[in-house]
Every structure is written in C-alpha cells, then in structure tokens.
PDB file of N, CA and C in Angstrom:
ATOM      1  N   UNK A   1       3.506   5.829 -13.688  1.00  0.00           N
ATOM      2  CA  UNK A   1       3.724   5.343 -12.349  1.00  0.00           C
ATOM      3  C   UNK A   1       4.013   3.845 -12.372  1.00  0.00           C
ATOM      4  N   UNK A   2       3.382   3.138 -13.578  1.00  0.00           N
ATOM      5  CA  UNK A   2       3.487   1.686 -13.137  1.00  0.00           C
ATOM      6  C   UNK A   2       5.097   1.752 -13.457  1.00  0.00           C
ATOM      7  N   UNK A   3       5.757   2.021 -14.463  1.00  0.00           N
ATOM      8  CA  UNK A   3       6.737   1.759 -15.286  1.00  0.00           C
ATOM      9  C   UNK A   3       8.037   2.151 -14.455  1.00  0.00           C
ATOM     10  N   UNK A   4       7.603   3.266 -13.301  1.00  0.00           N
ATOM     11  CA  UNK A   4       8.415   3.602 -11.910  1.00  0.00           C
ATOM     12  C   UNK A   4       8.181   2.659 -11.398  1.00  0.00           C
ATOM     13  N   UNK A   5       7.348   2.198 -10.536  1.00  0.00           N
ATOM     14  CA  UNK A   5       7.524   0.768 -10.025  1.00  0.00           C
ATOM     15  C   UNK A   5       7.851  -0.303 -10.649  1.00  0.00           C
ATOM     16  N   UNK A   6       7.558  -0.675 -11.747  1.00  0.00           N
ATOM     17  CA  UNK A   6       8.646  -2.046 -12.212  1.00  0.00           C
ATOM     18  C   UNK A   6       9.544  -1.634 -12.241  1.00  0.00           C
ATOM     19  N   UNK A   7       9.840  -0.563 -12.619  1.00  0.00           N
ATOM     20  CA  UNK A   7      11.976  -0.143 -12.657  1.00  0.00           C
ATOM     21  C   UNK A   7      12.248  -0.285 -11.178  1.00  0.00           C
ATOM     22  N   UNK A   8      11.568   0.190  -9.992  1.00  0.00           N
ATOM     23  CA  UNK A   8      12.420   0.210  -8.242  1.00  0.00           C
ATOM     24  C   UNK A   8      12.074  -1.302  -7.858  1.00  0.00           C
ATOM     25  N   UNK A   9      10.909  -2.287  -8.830  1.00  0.00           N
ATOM     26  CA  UNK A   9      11.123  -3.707  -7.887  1.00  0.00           C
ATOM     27  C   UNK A   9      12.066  -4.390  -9.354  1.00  0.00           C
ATOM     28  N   UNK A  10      12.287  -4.141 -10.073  1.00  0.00           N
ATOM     29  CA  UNK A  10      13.435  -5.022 -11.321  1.00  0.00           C
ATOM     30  C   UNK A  10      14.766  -4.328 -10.304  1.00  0.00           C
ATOM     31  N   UNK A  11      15.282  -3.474 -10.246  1.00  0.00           N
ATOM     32  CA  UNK A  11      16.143  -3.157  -9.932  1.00  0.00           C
ATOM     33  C   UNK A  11      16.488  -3.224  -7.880  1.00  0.00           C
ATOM     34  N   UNK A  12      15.587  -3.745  -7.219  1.00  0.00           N
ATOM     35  CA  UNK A  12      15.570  -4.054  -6.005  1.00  0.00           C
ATOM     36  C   UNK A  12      16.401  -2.591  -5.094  1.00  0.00           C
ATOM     37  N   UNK A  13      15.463  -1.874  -5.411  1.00  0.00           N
ATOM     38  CA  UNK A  13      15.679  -0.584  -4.500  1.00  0.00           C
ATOM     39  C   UNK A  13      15.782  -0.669  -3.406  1.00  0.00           C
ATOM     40  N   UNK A  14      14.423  -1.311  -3.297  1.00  0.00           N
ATOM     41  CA  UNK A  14      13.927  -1.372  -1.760  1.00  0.00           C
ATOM     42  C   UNK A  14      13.417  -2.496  -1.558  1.00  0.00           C
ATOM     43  N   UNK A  15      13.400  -3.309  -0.259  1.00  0.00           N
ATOM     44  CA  UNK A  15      12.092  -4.215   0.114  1.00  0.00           C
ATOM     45  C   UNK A  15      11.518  -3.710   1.269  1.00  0.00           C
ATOM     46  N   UNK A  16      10.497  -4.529   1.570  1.00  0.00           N
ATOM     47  CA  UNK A  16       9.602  -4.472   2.865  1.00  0.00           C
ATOM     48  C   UNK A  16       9.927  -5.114   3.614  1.00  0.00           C
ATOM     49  N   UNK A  17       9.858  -4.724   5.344  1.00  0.00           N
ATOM     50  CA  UNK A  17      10.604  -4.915   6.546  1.00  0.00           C
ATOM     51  C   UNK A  17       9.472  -4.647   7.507  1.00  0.00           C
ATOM     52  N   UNK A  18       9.535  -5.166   8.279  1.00  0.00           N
ATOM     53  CA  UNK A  18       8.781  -5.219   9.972  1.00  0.00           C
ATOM     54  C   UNK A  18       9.184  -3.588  10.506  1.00  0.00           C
ATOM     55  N   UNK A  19       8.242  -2.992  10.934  1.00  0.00           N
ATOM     56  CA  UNK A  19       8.828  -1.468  11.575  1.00  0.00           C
ATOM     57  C   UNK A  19       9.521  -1.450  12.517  1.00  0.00           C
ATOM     58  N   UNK A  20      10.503  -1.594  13.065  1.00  0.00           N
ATOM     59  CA  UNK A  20      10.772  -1.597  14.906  1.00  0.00           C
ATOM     60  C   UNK A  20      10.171  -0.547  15.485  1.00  0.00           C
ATOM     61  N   UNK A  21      10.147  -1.632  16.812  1.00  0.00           N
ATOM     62  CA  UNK A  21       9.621  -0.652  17.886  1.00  0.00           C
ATOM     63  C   UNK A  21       9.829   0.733  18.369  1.00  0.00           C
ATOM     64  N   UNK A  22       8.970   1.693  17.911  1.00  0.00           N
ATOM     65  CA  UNK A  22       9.177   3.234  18.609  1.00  0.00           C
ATOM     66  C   UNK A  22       9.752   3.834  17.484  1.00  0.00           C
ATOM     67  N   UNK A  23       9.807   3.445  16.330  1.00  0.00           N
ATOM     68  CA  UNK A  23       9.517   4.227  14.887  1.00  0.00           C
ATOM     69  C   UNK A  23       8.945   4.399  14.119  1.00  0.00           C
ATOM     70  N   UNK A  24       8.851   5.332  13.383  1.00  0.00           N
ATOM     71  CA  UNK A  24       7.781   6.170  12.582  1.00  0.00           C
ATOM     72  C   UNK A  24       8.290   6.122  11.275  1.00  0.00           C
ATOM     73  N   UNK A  25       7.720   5.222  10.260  1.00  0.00           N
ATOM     74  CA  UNK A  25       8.049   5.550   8.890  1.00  0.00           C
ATOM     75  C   UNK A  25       8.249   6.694   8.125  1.00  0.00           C
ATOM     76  N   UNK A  26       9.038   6.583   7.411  1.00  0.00           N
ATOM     77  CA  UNK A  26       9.092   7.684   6.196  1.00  0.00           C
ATOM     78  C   UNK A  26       8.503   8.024   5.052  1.00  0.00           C
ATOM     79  N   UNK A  27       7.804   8.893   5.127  1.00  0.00           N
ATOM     80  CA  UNK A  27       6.852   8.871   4.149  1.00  0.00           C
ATOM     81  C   UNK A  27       7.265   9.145   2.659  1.00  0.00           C
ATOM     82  N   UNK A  28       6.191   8.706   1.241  1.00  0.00           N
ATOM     83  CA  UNK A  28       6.542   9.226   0.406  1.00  0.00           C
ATOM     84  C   UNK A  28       5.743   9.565  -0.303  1.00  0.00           C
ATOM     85  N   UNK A  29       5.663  10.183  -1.724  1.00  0.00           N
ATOM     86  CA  UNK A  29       5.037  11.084  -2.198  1.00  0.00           C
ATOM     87  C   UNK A  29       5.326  10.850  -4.053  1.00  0.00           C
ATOM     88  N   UNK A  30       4.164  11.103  -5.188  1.00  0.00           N
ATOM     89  CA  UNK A  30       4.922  11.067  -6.075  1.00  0.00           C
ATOM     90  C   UNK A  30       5.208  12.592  -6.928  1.00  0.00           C
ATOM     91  N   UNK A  31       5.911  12.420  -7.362  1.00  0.00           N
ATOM     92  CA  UNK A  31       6.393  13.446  -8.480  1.00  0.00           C
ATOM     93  C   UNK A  31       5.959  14.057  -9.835  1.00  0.00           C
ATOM     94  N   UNK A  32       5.552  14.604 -10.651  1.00  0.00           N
ATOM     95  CA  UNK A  32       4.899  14.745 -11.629  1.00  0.00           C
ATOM     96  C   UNK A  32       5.766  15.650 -12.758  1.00  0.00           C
ATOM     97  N   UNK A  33       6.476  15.323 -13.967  1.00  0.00           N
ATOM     98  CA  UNK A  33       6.810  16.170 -14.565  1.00  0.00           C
ATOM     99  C   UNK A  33       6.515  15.881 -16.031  1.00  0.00           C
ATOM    100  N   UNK A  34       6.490  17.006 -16.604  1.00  0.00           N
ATOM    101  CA  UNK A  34       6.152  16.797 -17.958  1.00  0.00           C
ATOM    102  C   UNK A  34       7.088  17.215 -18.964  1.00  0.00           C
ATOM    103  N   UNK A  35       7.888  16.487 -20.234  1.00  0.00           N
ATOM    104  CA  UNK A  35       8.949  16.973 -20.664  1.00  0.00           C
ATOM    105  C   UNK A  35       8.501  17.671 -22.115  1.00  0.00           C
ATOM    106  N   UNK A  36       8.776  18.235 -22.802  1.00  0.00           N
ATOM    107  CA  UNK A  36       7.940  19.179 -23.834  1.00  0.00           C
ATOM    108  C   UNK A  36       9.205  18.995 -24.910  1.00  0.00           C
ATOM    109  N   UNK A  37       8.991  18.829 -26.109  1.00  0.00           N
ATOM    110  CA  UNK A  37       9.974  18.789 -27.642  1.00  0.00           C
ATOM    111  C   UNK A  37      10.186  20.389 -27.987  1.00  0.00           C
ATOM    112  N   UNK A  38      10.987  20.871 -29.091  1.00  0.00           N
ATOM    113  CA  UNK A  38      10.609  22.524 -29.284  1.00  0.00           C
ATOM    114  C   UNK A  38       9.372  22.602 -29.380  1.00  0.00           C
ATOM    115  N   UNK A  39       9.156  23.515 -29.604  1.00  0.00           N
ATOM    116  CA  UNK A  39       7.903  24.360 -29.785  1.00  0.00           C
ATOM    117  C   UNK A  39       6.407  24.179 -29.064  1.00  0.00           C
ATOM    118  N   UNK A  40       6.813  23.310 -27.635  1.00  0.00           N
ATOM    119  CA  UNK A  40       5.905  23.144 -26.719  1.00  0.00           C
ATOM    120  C   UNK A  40       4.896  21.884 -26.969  1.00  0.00           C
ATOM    121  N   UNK A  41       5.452  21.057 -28.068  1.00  0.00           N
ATOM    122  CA  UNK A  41       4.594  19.691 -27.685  1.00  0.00           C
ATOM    123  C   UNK A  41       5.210  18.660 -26.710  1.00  0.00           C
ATOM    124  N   UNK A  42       4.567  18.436 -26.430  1.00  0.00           N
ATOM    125  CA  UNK A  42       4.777  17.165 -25.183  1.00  0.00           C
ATOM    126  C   UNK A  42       5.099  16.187 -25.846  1.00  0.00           C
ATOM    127  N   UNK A  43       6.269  15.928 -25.053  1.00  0.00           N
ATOM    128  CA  UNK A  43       6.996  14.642 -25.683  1.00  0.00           C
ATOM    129  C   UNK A  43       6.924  13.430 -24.410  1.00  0.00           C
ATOM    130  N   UNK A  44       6.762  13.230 -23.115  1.00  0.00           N
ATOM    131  CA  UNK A  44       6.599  12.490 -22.262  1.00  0.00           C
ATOM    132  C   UNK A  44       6.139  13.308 -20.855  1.00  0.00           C
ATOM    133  N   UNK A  45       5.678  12.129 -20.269  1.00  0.00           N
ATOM    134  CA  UNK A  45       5.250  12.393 -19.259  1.00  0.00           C
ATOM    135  C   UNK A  45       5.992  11.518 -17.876  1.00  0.00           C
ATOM    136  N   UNK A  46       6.570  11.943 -16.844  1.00  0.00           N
ATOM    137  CA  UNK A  46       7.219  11.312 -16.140  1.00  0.00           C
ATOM    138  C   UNK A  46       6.537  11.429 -14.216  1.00  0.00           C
ATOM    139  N   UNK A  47       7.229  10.391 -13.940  1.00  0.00           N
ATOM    140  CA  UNK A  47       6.805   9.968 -12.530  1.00  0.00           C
ATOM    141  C   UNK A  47       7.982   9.823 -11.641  1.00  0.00           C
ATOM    142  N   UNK A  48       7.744  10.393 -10.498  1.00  0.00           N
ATOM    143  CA  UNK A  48       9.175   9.623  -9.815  1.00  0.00           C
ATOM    144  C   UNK A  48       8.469   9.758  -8.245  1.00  0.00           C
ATOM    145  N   UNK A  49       8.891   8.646  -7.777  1.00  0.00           N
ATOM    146  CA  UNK A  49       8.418   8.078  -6.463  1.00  0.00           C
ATOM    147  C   UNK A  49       9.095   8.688  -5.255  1.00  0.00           C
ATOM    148  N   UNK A  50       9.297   9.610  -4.424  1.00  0.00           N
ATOM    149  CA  UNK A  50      10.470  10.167  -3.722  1.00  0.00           C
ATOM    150  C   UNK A  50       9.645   9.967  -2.419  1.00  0.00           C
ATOM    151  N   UNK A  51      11.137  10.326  -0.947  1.00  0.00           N
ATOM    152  CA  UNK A  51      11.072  10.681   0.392  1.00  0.00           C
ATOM    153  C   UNK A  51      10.779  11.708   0.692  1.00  0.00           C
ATOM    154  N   UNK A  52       9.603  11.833   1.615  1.00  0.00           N
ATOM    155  CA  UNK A  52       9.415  13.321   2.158  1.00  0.00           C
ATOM    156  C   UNK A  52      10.536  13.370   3.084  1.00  0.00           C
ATOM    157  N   UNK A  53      11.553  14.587   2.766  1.00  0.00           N
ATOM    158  CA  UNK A  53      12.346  14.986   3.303  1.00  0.00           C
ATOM    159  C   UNK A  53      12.089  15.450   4.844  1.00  0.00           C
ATOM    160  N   UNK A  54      11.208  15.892   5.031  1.00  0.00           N
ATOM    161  CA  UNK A  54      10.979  16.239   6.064  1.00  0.00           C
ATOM    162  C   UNK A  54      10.362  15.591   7.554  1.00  0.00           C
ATOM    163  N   UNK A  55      10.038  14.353   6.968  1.00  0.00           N
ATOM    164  CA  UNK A  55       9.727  13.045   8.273  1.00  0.00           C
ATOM    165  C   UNK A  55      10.448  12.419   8.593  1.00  0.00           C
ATOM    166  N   UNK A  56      11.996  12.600   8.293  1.00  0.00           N
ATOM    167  CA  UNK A  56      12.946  11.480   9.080  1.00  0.00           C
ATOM    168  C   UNK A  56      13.874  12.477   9.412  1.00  0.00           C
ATOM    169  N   UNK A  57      14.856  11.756   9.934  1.00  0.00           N
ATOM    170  CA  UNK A  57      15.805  12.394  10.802  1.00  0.00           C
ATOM    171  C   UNK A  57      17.083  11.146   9.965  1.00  0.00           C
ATOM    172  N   UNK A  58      18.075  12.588   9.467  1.00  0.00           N
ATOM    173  CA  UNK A  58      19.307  11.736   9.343  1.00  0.00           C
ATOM    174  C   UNK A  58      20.007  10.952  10.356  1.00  0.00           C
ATOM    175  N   UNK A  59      20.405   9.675   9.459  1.00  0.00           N
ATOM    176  CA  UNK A  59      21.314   8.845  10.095  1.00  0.00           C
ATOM    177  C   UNK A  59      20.855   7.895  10.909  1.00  0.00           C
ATOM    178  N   UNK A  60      19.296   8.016  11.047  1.00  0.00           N
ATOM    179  CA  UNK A  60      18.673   7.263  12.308  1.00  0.00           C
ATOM    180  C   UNK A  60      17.258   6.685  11.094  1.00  0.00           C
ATOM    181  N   UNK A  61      16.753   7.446  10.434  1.00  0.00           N
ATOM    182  CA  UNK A  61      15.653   6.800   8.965  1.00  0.00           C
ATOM    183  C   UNK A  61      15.964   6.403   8.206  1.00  0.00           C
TER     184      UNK A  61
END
C-alpha cells in the first residue's frame, strides 16, 4: 500500500480540493491481489487504490 501511494503522489494523480457545496464525495476502497510463479509460490503481493463505482454519477463526479 505504501509503494501505491508514493507511485499516485510521485506521479500527481490526484490532489486535494475543498468539496463544493451540495456534494458528496467519491468513495474509495483498496484492492488486494496476489500474483503466484509456476507451481503456486507467491511471487508478489499487490495493492491498488480504486473508485467505488457505484457513489458517483458520471460526468458530474
């Protein structure tokens, strides 16, 4: 997780902003996957920071 966040603030994904009035943020959530070499050893472990799809409304979030 940390190594996801230094990659989205090195790479300036996003910043932080004042909410306007009579909106509702978008929420987010993290991700969890695990990547495996043959024969089922684990070779990394990964993170990814995403939008709940389902709290905004296109074109307007």
């Amino acid at each position: 997780m940390n190594e996801e966040i230094k990659s989205l603030k090195k790479n300036a994904t996003w910043e932080i902003v004042d909410l306007p009035a009579g909106k509702k943020p978008v929420g987010c959530r993290w991700v969890y996957t695990v990547k495996y070499k043959a024969g089922s050893i684990v070779d990394q472990f990964k993170a990814m920071l995403v939008a709940k799809r389902y709290t905004h409304t296109y074109g307007i979030d």
